[in-house]
N, C-alpha and C. Protein backbone atom coordinates (compact mmCIF):
# COMPACT_ATOMS: atom_id res chain seq x y z
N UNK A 1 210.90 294.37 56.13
CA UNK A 1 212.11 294.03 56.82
C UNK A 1 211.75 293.20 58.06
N UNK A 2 212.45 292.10 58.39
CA UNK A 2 212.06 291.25 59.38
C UNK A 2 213.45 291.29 60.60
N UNK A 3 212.74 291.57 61.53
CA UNK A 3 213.67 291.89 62.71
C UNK A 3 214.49 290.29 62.70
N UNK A 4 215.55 290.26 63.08
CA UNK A 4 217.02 289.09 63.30
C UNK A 4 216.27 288.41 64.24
N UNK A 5 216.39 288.71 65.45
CA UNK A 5 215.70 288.47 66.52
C UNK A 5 214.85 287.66 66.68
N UNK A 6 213.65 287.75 65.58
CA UNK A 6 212.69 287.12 65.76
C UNK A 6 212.64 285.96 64.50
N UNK A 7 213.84 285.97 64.00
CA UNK A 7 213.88 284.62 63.11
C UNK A 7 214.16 283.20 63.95
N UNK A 8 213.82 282.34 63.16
CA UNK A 8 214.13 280.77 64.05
C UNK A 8 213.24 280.34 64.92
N UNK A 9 211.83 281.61 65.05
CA UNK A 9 211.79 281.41 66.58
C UNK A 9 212.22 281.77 67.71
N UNK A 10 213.04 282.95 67.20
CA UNK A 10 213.66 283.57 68.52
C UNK A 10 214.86 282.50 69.26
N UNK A 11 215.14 281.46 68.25
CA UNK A 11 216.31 280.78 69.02
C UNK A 11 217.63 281.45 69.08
N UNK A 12 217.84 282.62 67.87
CA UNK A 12 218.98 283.39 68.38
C UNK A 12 219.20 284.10 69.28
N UNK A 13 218.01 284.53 69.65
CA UNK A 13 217.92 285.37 70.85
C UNK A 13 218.27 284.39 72.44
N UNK A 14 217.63 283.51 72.56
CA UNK A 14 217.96 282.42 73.37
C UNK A 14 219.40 281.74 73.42
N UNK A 15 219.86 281.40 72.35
CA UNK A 15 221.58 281.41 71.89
C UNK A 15 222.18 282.40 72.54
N UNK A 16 221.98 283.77 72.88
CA UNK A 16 222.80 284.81 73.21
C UNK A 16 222.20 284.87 74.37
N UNK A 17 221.69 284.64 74.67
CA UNK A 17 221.18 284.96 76.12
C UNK A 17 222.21 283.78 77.28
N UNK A 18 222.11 282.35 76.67
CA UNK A 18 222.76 281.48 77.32
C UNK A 18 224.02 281.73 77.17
N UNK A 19 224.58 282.30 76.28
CA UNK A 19 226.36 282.70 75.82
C UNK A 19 226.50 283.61 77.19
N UNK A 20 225.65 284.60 77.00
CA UNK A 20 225.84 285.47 78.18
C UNK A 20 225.72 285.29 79.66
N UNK A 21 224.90 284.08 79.88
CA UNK A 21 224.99 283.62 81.04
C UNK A 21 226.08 282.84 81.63
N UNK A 22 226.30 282.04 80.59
CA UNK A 22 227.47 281.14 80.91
C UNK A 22 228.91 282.05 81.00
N UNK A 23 229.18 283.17 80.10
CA UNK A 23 230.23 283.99 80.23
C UNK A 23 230.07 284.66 81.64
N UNK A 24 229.18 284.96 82.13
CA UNK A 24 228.74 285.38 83.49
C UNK A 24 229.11 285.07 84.60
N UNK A 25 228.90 283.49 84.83
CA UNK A 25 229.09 282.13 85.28
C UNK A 25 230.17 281.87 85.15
N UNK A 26 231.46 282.18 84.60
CA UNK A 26 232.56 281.71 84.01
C UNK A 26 232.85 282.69 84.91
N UNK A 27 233.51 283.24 85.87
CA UNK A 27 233.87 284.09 86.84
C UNK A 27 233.33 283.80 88.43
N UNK A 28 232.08 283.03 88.47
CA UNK A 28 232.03 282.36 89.51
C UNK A 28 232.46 281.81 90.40
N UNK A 29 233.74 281.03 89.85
CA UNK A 29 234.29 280.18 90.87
C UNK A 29 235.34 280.96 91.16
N UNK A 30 236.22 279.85 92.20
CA UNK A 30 237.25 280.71 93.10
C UNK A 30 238.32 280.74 91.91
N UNK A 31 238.89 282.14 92.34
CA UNK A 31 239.82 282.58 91.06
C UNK A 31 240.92 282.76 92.02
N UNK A 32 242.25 282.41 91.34
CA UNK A 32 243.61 283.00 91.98
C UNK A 32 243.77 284.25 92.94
N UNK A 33 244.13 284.62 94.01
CA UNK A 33 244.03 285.33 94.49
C UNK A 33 245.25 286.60 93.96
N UNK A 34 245.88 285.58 93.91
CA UNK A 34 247.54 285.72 93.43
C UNK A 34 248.56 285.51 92.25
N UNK A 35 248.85 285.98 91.29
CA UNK A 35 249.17 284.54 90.08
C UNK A 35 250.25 285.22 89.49
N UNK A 36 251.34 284.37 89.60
CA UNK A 36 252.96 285.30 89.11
C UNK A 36 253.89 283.94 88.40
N UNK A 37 254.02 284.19 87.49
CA UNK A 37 254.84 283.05 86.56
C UNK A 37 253.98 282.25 86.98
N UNK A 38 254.86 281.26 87.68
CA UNK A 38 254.23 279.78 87.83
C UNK A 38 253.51 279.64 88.71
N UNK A 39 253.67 280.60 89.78
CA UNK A 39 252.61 280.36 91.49
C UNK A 39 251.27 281.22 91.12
N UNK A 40 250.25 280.37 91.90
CA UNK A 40 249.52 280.30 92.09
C UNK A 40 248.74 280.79 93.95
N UNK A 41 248.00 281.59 94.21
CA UNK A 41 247.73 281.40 95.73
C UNK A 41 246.47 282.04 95.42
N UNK A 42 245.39 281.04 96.44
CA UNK A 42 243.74 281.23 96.14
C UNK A 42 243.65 281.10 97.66
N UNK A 43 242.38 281.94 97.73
CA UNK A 43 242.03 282.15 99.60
C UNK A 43 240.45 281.90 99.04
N UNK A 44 239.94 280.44 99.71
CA UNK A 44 238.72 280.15 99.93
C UNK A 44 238.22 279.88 101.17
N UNK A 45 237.05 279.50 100.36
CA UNK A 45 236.36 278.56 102.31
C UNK A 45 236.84 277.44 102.94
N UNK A 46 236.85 277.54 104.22
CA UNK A 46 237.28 276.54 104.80
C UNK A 46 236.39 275.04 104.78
N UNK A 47 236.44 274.64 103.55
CA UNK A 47 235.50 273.54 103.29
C UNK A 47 236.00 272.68 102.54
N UNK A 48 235.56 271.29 102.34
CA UNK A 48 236.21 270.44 101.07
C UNK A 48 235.80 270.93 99.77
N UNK A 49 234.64 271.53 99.43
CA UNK A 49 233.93 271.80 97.96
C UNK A 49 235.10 273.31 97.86
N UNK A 50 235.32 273.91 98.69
CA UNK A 50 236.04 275.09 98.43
C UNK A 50 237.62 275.22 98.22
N UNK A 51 238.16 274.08 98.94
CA UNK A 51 239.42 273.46 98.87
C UNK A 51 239.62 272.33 97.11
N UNK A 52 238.60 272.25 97.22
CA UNK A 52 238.46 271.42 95.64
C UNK A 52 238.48 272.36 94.63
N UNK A 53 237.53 273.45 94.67
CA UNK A 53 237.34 274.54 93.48
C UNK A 53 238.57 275.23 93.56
N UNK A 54 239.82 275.79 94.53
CA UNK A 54 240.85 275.87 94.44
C UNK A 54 241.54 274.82 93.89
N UNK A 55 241.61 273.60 93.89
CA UNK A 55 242.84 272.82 93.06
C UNK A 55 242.05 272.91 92.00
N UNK A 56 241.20 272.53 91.42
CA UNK A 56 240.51 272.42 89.89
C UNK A 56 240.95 273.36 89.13
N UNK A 57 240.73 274.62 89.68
CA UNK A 57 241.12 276.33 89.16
C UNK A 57 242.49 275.92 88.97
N UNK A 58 243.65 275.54 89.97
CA UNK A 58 245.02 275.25 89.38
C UNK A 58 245.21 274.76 88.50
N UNK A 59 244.45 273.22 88.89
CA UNK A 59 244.88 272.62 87.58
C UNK A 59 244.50 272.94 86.37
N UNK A 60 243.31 273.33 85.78
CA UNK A 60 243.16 274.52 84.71
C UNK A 60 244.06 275.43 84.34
N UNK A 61 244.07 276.40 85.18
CA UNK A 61 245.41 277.49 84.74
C UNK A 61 246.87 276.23 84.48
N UNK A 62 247.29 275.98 85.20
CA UNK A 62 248.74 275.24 84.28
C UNK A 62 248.06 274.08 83.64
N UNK A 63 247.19 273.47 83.40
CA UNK A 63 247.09 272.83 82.27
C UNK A 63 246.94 273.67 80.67
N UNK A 64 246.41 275.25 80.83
CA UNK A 64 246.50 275.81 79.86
C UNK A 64 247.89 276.04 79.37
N UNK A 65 249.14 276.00 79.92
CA UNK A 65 250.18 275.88 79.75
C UNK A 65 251.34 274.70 79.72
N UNK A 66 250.45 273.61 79.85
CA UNK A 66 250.66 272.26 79.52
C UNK A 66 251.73 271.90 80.63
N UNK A 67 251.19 272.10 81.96
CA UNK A 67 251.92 271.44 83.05
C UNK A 67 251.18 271.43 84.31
N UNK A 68 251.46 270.60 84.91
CA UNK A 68 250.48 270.21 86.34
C UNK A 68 250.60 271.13 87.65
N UNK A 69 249.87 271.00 88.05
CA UNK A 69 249.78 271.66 89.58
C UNK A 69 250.14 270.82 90.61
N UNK A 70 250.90 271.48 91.66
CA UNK A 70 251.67 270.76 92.49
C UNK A 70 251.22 272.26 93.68
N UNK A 71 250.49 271.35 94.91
CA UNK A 71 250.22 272.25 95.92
C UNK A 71 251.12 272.11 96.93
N UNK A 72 251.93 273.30 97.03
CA UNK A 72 253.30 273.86 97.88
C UNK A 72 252.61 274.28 99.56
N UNK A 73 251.72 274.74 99.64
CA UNK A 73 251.30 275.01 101.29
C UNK A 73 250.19 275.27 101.37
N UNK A 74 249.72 275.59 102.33
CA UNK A 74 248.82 276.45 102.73
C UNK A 74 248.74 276.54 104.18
N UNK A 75 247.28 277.33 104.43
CA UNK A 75 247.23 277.57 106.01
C UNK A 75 245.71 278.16 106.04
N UNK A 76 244.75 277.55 107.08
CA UNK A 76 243.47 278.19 107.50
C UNK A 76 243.50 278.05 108.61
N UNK A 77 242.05 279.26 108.73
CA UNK A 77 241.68 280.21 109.99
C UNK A 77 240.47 279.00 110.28
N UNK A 78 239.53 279.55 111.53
CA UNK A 78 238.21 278.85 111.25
C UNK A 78 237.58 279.00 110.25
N UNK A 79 237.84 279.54 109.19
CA UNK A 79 236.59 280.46 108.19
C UNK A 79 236.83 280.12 107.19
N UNK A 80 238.32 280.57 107.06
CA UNK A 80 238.96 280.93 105.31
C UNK A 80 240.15 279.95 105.32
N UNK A 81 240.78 279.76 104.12
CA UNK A 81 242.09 278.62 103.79
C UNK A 81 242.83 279.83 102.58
N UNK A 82 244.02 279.66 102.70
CA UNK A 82 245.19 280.51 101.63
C UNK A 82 245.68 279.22 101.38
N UNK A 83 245.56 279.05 100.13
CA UNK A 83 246.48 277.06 99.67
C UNK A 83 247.30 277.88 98.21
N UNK A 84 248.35 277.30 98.36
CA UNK A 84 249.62 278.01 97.00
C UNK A 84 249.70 277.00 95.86
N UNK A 85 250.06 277.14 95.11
CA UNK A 85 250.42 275.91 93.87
C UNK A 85 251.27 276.34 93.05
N UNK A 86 252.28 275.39 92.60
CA UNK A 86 252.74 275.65 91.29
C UNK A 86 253.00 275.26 90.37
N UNK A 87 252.83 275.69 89.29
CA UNK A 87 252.68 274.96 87.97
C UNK A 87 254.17 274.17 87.46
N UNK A 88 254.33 272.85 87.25
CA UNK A 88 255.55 272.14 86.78
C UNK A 88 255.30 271.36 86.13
N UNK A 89 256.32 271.14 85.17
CA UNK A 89 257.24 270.47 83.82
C UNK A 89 256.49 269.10 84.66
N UNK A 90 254.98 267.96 83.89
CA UNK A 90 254.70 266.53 84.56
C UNK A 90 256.19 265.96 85.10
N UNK A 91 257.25 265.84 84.55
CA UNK A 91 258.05 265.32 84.69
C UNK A 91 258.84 265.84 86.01
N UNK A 92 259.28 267.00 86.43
CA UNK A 92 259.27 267.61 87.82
C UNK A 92 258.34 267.20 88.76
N UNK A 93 257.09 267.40 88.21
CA UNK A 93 256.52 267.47 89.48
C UNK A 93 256.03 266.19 90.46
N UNK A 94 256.60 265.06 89.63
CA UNK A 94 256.56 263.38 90.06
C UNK A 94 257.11 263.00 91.51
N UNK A 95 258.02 263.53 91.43
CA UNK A 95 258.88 263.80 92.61
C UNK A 95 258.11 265.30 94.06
N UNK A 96 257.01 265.48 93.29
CA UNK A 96 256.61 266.09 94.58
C UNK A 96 255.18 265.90 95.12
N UNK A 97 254.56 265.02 93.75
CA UNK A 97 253.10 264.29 93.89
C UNK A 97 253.37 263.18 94.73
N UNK A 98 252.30 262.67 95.56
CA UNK A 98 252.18 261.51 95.92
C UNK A 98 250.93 260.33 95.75
């Protein structure tokens, strides 16, 4: 009997190892703080890379629902930023993009 594992070369084992990392990794970034129907509210760093990984994360979540993100407010401290979004019909939300 030949262990699974060690067929290929052990590339299945390596296959699952990277599945598992990346599923790992997939929780990394900034996640909704908040998330109800259509709104959206994420509390990151007060930074551009952190202010970015908040809109990206929006636009993801309502693009899985086939509509855009439209950022309604926010407000930061020295430290931290609370920024809101909400997900709208492309056609709505034209009128609130610029």
């Amino acid at each position: 009997m030949t262990d699974h594992y060690l067929d290929n070369n052990g590339k299945d084992l390596r296959r699952f190892c990277l599945f598992a990392l990346l599923l790992a990794c997939a929780s990394c970034g900034i996640q909704p703080l908040v998330m109800q129907g259509n709104y959206l509210t994420y509390e990151h760093p007060f930074t551009d890379a952190g202010a970015e990984s908040a809109r990206a994360n929006a636009e993801w979540e309502c693009k899985t629902r086939k509509q855009v993100a439209v950022r309604t407010g926010g407000a930061c401290s020295l430290t931290l930023c609370t920024t809101h979004f909400q997900c709208m019909e492309p056609a709505e939300a034209k009128q609130y993009q610029q």
